[in-house]
Protein backbone atom coordinates (compact mmCIF):
# COMPACT_ATOMS: atom_id res chain seq x y z
CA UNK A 1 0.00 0.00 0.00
CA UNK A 2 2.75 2.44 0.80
CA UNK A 3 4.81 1.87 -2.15
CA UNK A 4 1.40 2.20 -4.45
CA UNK A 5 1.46 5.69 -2.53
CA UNK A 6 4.86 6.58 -3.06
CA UNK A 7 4.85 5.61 -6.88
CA UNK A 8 1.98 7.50 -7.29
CA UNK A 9 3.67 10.52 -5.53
CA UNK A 10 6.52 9.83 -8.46
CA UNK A 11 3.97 9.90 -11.19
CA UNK A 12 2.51 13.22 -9.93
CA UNK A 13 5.77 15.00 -9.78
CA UNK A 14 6.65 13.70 -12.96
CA UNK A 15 3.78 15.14 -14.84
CA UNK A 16 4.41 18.71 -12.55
CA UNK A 17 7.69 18.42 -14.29
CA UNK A 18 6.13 17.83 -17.89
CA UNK A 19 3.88 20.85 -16.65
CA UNK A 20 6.51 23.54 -16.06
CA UNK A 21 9.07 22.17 -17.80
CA UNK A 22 8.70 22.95 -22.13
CA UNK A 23 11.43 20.52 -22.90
CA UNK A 24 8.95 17.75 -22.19
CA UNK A 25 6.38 18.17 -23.62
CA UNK A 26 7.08 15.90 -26.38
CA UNK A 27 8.25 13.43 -24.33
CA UNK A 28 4.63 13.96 -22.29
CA UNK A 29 2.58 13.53 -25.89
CA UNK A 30 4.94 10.62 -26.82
CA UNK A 31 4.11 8.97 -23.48
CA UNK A 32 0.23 9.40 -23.80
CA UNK A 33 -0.19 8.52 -27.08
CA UNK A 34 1.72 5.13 -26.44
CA UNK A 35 -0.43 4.89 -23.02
CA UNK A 36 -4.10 5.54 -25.34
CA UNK A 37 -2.28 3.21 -28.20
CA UNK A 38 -2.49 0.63 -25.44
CA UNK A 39 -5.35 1.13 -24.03
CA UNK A 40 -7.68 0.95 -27.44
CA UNK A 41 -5.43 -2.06 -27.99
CA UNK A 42 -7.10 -3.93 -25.12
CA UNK A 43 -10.16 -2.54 -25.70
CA UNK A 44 -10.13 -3.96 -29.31
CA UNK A 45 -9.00 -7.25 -27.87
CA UNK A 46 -11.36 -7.56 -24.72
CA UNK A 47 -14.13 -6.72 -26.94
């Protein structure tokens, strides 16, 4: 339970850094698209 917590805690600072931080934002889009890529993957699957 506490290290679900404390990765979450990662995650959010990560995506404050994506936030304030121009640099990233590719790297940000990059990482959603390949997170929705998977996600309609298992939908396609699963359904």
């Amino acid at each position: 339970m506490e290290h679900e917590w404390q990765a979450r805690g990662h995650i959010g600072v990560t995506v404050q850094d994506f936030s304030f931080n121009p640099g990233w934002e590719a790297f940000g889009e990059l990482l959603e698209n390949i997170f929705i890529g998977q996600t309609l993957i298992k939908f396609v699957t699963f359904s």
